[in-house]
Protein backbone atom coordinates (compact mmCIF):
# COMPACT_ATOMS: atom_id res chain seq x y z
CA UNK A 1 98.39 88.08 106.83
CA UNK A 2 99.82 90.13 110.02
CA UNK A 3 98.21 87.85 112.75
CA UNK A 4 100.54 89.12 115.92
CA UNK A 5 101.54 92.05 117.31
CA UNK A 6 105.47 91.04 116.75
CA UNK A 7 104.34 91.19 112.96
CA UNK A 8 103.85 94.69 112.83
CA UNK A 9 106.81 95.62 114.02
CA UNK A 10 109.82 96.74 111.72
CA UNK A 11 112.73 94.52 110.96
CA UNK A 12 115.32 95.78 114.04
CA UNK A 13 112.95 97.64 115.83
CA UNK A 14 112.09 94.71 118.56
CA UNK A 15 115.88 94.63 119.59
CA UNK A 16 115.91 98.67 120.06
CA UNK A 17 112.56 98.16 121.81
CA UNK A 18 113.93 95.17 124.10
CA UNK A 19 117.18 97.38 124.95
CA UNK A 20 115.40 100.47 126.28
CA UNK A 21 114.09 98.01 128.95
CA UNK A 22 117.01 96.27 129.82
CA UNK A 23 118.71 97.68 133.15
CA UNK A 24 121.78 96.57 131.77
CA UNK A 25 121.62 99.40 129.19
CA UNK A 26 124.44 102.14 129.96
CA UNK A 27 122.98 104.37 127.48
CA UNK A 28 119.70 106.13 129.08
CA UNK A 29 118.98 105.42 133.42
CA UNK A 30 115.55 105.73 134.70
CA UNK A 31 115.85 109.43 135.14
CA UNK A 32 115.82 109.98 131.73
CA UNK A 33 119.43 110.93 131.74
CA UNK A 34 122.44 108.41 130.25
CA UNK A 35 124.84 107.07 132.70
CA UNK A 36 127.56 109.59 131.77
CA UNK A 37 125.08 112.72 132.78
CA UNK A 38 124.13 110.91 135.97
CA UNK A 39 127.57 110.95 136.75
CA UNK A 40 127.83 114.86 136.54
CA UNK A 41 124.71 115.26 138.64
CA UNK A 42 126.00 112.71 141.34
CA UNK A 43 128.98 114.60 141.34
CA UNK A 44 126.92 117.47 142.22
CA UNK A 45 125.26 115.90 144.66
CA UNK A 46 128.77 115.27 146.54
CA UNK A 47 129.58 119.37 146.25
CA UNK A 48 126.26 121.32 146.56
CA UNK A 49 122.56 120.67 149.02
CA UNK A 50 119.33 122.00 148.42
CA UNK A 51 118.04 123.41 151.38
CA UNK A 52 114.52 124.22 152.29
CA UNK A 53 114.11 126.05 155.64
CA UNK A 54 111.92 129.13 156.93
CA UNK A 55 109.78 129.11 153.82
CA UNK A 56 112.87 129.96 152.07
CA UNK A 57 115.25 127.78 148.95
CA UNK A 58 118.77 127.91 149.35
CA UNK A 59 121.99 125.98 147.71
CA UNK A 60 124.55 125.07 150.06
CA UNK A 61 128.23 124.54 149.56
CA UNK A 62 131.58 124.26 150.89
CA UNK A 63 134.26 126.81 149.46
CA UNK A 64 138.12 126.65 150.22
CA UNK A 65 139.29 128.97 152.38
CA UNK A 66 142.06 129.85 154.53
CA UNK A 67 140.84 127.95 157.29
CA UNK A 68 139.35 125.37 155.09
CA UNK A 69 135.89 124.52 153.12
CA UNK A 70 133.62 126.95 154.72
CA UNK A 71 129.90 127.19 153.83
CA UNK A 72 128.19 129.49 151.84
CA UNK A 73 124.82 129.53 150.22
CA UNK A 74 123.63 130.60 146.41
CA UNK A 75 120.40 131.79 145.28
CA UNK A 76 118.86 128.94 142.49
CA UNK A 77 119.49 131.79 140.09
CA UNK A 78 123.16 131.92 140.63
CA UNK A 79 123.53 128.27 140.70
CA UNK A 80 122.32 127.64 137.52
CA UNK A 81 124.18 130.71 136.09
CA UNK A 82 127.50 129.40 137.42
CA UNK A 83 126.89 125.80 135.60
CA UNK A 84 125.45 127.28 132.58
CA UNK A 85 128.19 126.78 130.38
CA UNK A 86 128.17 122.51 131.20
CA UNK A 87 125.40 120.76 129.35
CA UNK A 88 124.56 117.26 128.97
CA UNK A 89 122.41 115.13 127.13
CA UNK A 90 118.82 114.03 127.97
CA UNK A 91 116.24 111.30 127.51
CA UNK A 92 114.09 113.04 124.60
CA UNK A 93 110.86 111.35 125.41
CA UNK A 94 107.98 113.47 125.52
CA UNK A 95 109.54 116.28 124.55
CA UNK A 96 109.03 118.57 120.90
CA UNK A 97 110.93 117.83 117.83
CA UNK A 98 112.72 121.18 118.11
CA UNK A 99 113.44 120.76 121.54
CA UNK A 100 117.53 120.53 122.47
CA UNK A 101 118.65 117.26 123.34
CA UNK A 102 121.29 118.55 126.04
CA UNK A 103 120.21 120.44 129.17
CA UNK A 104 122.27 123.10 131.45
CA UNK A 105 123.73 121.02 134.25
CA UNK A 106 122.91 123.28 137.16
CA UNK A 107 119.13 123.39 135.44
CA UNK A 108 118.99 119.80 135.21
CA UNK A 109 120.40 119.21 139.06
CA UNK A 110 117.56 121.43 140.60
CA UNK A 111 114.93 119.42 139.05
CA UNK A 112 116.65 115.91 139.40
CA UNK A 113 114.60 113.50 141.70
CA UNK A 114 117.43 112.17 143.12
CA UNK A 115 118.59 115.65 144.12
CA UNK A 116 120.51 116.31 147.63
CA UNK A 117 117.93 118.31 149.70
CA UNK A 118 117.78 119.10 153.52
CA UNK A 119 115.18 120.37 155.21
CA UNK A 120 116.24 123.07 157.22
CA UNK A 121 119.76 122.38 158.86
CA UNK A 122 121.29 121.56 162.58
CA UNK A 123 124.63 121.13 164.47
CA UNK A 124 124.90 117.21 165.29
CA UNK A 125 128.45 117.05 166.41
CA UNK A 126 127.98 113.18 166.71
CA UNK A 127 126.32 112.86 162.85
CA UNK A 128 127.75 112.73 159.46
CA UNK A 129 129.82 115.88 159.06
CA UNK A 130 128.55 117.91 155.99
CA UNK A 131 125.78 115.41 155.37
CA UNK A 132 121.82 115.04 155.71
CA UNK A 133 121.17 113.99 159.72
CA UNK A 134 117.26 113.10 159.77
CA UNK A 135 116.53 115.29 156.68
CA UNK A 136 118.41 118.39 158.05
CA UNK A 137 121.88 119.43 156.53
CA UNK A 138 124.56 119.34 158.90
CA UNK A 139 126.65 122.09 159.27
CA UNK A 140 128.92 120.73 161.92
CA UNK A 141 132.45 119.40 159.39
CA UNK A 142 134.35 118.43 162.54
CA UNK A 143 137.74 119.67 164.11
CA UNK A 144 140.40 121.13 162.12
CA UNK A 145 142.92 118.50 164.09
CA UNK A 146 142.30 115.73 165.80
CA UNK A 147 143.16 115.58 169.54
CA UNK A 148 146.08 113.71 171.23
CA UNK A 149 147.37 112.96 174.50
CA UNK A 150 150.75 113.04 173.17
CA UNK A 151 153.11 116.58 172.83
CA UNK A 152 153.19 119.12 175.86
CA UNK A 153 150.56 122.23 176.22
CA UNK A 154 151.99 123.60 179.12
CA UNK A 155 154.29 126.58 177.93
CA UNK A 156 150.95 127.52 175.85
CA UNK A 157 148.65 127.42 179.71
CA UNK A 158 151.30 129.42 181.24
CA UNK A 159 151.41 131.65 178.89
CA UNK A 160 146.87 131.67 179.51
CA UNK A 161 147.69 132.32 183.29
CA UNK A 162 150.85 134.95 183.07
CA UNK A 163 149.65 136.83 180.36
CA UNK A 164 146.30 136.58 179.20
CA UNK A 165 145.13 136.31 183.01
CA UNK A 166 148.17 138.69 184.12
CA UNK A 167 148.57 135.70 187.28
CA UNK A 168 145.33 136.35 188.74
CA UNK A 169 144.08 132.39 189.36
CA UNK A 170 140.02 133.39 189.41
CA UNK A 171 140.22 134.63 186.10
CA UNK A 172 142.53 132.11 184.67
CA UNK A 173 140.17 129.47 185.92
CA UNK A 174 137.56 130.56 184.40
CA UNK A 175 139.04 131.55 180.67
CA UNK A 176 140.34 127.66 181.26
CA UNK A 177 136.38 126.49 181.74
CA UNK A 178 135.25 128.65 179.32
CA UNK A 179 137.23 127.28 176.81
CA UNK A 180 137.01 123.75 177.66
CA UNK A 181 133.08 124.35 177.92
CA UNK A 182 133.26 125.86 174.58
CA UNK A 183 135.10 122.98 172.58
CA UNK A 184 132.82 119.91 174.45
CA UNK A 185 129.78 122.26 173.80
CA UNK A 186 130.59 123.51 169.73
CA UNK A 187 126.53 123.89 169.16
CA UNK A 188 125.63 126.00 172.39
CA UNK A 189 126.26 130.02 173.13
CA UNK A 190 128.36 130.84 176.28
CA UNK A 191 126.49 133.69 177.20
CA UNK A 192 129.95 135.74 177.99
CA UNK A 193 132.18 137.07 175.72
CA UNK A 194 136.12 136.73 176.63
CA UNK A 195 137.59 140.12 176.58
CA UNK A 196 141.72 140.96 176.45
CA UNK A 197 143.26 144.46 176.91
CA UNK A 198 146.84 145.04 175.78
CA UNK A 199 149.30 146.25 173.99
CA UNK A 200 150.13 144.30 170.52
CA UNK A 201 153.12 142.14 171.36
CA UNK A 202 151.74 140.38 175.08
CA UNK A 203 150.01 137.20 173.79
CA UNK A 204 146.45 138.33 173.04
CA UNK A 205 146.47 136.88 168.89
CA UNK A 206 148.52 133.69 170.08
CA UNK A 207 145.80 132.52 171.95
CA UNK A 208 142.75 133.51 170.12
CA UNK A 209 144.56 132.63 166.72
CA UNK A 210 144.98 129.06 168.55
CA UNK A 211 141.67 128.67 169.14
CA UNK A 212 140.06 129.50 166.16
CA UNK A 213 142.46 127.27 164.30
CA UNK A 214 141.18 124.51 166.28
CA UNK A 215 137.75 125.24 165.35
CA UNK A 216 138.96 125.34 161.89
CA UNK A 217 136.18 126.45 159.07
CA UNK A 218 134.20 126.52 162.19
CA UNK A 219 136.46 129.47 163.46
CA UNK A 220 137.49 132.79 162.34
CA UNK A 221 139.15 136.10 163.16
CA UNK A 222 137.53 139.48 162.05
CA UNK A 223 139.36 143.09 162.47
CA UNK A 224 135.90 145.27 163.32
CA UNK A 225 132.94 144.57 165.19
CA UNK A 226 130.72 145.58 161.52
CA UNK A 227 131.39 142.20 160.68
CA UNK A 228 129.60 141.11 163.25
CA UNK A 229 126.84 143.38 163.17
CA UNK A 230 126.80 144.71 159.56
CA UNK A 231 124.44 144.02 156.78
CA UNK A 232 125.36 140.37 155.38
CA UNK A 233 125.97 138.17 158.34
CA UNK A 234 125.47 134.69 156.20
CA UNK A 235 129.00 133.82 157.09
CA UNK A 236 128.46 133.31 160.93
CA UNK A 237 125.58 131.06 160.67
CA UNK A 238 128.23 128.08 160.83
CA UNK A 239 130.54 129.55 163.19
CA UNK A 240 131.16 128.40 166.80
CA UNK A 241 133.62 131.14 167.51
CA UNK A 242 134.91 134.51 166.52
CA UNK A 243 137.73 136.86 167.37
CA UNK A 244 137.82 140.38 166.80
CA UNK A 245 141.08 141.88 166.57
CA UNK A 246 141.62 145.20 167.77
CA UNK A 247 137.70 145.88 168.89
CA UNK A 248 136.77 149.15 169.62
CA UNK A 249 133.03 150.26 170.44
CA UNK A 250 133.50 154.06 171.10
CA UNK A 251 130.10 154.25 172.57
CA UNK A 252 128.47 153.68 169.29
CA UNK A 253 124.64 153.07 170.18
CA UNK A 254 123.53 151.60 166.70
CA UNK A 255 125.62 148.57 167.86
CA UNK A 256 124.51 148.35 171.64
CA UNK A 257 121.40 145.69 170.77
CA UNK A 258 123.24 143.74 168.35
CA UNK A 259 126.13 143.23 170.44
CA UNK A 260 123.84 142.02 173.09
CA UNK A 261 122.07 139.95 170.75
CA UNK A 262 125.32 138.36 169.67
CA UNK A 263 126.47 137.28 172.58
CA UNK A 264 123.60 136.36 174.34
CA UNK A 265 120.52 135.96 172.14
CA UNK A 266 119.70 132.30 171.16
CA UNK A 267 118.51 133.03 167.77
CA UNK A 268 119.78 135.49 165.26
CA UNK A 269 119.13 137.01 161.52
CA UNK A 270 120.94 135.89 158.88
CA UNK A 271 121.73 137.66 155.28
CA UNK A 272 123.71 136.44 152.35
CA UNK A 273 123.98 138.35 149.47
CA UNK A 274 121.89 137.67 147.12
CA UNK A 275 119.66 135.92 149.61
CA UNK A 276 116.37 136.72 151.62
CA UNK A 277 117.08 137.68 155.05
CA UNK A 278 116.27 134.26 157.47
CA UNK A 279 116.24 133.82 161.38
CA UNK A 280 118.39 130.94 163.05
CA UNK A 281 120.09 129.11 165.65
CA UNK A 282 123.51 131.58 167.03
CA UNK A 283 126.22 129.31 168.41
CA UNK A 284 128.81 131.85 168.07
CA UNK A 285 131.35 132.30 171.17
CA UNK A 286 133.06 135.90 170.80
CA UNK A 287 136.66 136.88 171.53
CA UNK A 288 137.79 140.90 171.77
CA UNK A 289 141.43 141.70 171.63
CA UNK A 290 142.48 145.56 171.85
CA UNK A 291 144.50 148.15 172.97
CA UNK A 292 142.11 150.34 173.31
CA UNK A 293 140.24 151.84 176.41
CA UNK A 294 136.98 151.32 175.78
CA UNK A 295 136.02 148.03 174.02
CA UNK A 296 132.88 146.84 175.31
CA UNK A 297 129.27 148.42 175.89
CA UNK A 298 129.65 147.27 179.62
CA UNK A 299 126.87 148.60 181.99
CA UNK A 300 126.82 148.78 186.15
CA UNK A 301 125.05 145.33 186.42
CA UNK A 302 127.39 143.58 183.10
CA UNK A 303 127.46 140.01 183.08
CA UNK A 304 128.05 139.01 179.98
CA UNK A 305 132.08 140.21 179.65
CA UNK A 306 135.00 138.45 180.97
CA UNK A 307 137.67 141.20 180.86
CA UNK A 308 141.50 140.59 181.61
CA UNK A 309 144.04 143.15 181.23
CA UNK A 310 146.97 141.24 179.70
CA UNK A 311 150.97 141.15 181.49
CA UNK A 312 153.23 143.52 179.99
CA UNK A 313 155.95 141.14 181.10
CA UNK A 314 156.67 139.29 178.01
CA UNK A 315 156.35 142.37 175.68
CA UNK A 316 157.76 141.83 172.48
CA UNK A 317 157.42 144.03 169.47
CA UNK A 318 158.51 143.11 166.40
CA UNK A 319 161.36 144.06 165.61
CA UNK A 320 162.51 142.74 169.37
CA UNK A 321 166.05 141.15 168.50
CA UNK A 322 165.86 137.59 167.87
CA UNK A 323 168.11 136.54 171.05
CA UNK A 324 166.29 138.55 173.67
CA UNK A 325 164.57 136.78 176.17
CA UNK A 326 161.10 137.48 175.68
CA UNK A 327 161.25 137.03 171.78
CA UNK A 328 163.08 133.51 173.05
CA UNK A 329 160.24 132.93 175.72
CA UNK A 330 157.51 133.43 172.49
CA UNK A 331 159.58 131.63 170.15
CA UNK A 332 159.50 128.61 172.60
CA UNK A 333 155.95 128.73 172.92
CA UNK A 334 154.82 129.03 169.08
CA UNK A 335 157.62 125.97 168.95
CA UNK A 336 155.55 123.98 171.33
CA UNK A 337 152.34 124.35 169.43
CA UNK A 338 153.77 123.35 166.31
CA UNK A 339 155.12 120.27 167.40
CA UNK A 340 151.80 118.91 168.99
CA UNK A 341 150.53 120.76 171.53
CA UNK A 342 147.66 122.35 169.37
CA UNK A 343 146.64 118.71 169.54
CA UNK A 344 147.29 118.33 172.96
CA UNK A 345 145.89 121.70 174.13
CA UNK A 346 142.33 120.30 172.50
CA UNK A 347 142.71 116.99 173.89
CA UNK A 348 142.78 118.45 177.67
CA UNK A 349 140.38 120.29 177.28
CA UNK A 350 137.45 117.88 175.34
CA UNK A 351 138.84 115.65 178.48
CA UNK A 352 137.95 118.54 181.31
CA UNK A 353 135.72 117.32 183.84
CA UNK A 354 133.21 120.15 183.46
CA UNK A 355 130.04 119.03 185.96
CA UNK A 356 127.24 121.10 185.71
CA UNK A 357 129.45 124.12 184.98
CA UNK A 358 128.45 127.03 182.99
CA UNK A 359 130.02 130.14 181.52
CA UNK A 360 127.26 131.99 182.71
CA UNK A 361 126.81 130.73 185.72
CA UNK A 362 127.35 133.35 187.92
CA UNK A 363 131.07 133.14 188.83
CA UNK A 364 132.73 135.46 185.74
CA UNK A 365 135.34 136.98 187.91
CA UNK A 366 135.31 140.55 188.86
CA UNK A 367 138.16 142.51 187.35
CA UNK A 368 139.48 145.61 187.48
CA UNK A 369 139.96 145.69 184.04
CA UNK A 370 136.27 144.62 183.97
CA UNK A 371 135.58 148.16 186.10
CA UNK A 372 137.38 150.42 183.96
CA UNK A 373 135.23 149.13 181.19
CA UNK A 374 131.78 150.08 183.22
CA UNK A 375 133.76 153.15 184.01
CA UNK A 376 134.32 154.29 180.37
CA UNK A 377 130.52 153.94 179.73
CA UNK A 378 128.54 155.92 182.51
CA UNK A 379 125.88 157.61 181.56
CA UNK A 380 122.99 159.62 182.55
CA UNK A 381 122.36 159.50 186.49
CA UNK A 382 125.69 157.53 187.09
CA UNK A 383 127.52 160.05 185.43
CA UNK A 384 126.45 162.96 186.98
CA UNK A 385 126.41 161.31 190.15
CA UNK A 386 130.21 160.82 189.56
CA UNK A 387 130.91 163.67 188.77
CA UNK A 388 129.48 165.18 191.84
CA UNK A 389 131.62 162.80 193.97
CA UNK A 390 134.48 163.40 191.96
CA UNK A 391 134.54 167.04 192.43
CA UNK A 392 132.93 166.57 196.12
CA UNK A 393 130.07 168.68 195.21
CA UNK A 394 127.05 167.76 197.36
CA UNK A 395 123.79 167.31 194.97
CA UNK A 396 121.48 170.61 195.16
CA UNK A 397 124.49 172.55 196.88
CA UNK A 398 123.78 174.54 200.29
CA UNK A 399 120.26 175.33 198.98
CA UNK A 400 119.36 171.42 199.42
CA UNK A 401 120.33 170.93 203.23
CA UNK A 402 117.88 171.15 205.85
CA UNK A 403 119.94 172.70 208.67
CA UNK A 404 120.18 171.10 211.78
CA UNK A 405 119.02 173.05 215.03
CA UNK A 406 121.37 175.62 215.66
CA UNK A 407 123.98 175.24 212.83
CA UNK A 408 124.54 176.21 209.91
CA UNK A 409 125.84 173.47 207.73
CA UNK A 410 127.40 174.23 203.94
CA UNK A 411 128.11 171.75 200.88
CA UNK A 412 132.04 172.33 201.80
CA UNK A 413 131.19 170.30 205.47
CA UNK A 414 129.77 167.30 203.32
CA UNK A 415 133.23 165.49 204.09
CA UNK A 416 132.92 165.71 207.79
CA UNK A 417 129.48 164.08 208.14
CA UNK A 418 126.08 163.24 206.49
CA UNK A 419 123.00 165.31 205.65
CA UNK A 420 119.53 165.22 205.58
CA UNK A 421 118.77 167.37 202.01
CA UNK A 422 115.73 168.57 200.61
CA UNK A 423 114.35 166.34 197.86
CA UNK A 424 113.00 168.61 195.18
CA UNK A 425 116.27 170.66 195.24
CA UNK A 426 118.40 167.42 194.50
CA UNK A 427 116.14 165.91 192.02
CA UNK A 428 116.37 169.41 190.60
CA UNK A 429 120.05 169.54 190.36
CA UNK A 430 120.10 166.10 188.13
CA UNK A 431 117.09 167.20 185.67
CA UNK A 432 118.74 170.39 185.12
CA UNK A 433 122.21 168.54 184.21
CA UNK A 434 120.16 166.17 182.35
CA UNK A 435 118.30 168.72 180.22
CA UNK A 436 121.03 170.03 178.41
CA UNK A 437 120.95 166.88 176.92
CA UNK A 438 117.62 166.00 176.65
CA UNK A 439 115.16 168.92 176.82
CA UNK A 440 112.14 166.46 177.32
CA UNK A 441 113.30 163.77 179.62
CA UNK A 442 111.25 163.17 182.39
CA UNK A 443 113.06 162.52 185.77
CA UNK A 444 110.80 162.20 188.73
CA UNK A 445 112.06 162.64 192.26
CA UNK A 446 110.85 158.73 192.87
CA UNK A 447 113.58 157.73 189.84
CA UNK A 448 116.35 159.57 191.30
CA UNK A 449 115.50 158.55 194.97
CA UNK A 450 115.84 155.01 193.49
CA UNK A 451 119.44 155.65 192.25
CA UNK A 452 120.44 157.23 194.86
CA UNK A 453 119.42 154.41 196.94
CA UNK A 454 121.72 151.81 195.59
CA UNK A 455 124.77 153.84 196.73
CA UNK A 456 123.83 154.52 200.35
CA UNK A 457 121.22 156.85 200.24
CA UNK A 458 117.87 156.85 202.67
CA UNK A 459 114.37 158.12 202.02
CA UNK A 460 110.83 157.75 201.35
CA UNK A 461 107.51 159.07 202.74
CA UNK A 462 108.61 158.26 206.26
CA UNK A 463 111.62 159.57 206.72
CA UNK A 464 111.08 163.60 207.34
CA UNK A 465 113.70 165.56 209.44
CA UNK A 466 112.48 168.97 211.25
CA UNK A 467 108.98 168.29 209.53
CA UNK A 468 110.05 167.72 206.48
CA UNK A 469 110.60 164.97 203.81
CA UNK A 470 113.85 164.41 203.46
CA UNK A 471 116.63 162.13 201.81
CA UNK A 472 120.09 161.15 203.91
CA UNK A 473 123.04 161.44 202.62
CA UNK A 474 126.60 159.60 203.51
CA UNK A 475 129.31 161.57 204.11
CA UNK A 476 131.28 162.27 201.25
CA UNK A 477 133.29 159.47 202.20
CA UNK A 478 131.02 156.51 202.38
CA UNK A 479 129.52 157.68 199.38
CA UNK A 480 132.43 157.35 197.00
CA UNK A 481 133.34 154.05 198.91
CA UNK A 482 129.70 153.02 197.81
CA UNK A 483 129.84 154.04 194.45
CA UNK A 484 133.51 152.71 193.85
CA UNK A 485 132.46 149.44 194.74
CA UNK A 486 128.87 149.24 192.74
CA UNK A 487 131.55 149.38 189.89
CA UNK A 488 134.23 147.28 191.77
CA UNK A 489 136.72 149.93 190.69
CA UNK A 490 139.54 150.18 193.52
CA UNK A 491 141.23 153.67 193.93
CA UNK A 492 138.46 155.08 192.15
CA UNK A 493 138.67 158.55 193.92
CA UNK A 494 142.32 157.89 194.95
CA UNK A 495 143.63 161.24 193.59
């Protein structure tokens, strides 16, 4: 007679039943997978993260690239797809006869408990590179070099100063700051955009393509503003600075807000392909080289360009000859970088004694090059305001001036003195102008009078001249002066 449980039991089976709960068993972990699976899944663990953020699943992962292991994010869809072709083998427990004992390694990672999953991601320069800082995944992988006080930077800041900066100190100063602000600050938005006008061959790439090395798969260099404003913008969401080579924006409108947005606008939309659309932190710092004349969407009041029109001086195209003196003088320089001063350069300037200084502090230096930029995009009033100083025709004509007593004054004497014109007829002469291009635009003499007013103009319900309302105008000569330096455009009207 049976009279214990042990008894019941088939000869062998006690010893299979006493292994399954041994720890010490390499065949089947407490996941339910064998040791050799959990290997595989670990191994995933080390490549790919799980993030939840915005109400939205993602699967991130670093990719090679150029520049180094960049991020990128999958849908679950394609993640499983792309390991659909490794299985491995599975604790059976629980599960139907007819039921496959291996399981689709990207199927079997999503729903593993030991996973890698963030919660929404952050920046934390001073935590784990790549890894999970308080349940967030860090995007922040570090330097591509590491700084060092040894080597010699300074054929590399000359060339900043003499070039870049064409010798003007103010500016040079402040691309210096920027920069060093920038590299101690990887995480935070300048607020101003560095801008470089030149001719290939002066210098523009050599330092942009510097800097973006240093910020390694942080960093990278674009050839149109669409890939900064275009539909899938996934790749910047881990970028801390960007240089657009030969930028042009032509006055295109569609790009006006986003522009703005990029280089001001704390937050930004994301897209990867593939991927719902998601809103998050910008930390991207923007760099424009080009040759062109009209780069940025800079209006009368821009603050948020630093514009330098680059030295000519060290001009060398390509196929300069090897032993002329400028393709020497560039030679030297790129010589200089390679043998430490990348590593230098970024040691001086995480070592800058910054204070409280910003890049958008207030002091971005007022350049000519800066001018010709708000120059190139006029519009509406400004424009036609221009214009009439330009051609030194007096707004309204003769049929706006309220004579003086006994004279008879005509747009032609408008260089020999002021005048006190009729409002109606000048506010007349811009909504005609400004009809041609927009039928339905309403311009009230109160709007114009307020233009008008920040180049020199007077008026207002008190001021009346012979009985009349009137507005005063500068002679034609204070009133270009005015206008010139609203833009801070010297020898505007020269010609």
């Amino acid at each position: 007679m049976k009279t214990n449980f042990d008894d019941w039991i088939p000869p062998g089976a006690a010893a299979e039943f006493d292994a399954m709960e041994d720890d010490s068993d390499d065949r089947v972990a407490a996941e339910g997978y064998p040791e050799e699976a959990i290997s595989k899944l670990e191994d995933l663990n080390t490549k790919y993260c799980a993030v939840v953020a915005n109400g939205k699943y993602r699967i991130m992962s670093r990719q090679d690239s150029d520049a180094g292991k960049r991020w990128t994010a999958y849908s679950r869809h394609d993640f499983v797809s792309s390991y659909e072709n490794f299985r491995i083998e599975r604790d059976m427990t629980g599960l139907s006869r007819n039921a496959s004992n291996t399981i689709p390694l990207g199927e079997a990672w999503q729903t593993w408990p030991r996973r890698k999953t963030a919660y929404g991601t952050t920046f934390d320069t001073k935590g784990d590179p790549g890894g999970v800082v308080n349940g967030r995944l860090n995007l922040w992988t570090g330097f591509a070099i590491e700084p060092s006080g040894k080597g010699s930077c300074e054929l590399f800041k000359a060339m900043i100063r003499d070039d870049l900066c064409a010798g003007d100190t103010a500016v040079y100063n402040y691309v210096l700051k920027w920069t060093a602000w920038k590299l101690q600050n990887p995480d935070k938005l300048p607020g101003v955009a560095l801008v470089f006008l030149g001719s290939i061959g002066v210098g523009k790439s050599t330092f942009a393509d510097t800097l973006v090395g240093l910020f390694g798969s942080h960093g990278m260099s674009v050839d149109s503003i669409d890939a900064l404003t275009g539909d899938f913008t996934g790749h910047l969401e881990s970028l801390c600075l960007v240089s657009v080579e030969e930028a042009m924006w032509g006055g295109d409108v569609k790009r006006l807000g986003p522009m703005k947005k990029l280089i001001t606008g704390a937050e930004r939309e994301y897209h990867y392909k593939g991927l719902d659309r998601f809103r998050g932190v910008n930390r991207v710092a923007l760099i424009f080289l080009s040759n062109e004349e009209w780069v940025v969407p800079a209006g009368l009041e821009e603050r948020r360009y630093c514009v330098s029109r680059v030295s000519e001086e060290h001009y060398a195209p390509a196929d300069a000859p090897a032993d002329s003196e400028n393709r020497i003088y560039w030679n030297d320089l790129h010589s200089e970088l390679d043998k430490g001063g990348r590593a230098k350069f970024l040691h001086e300037m995480l070592s800058m004694d910054l204070g409280n200084w910003k890049p958008y502090g207030g002091d971005v230096p007022k350049t000519q090059a800066m001018a010709e930029q708000k120059f190139q995009g006029l519009k509406g009033f400004d424009k036609w305001y221009h214009d009439c100083l330009r051609d030194g025709e007096l707004p309204g004509g003769d049929e706006a001036i309220i004579q003086p007593k006994g004279q008879t004054l005509t747009a032609a004497n408008w260089a020999d003195g002021g005048f006190f014109l009729k409002p109606t007829v000048v506010a007349k002469a811009y909504r005609e102008c400004l009809h041609y291009i927009n039928p339905r635009a309403n311009v009230t003499n109160e709007m114009v009078l307020k233009s008008l007013k920040g180049y020199g103009w007077n008026g207002g319900a008190d001021l009346k001249y012979r009985g009349q309302r009137a507005w005063e105008a500068p002679n034609l000569g204070d009133a270009r002066k005015a206008f010139a330096e609203k833009l801070g455009y010297k020898g505007l009207f020269a010609s």
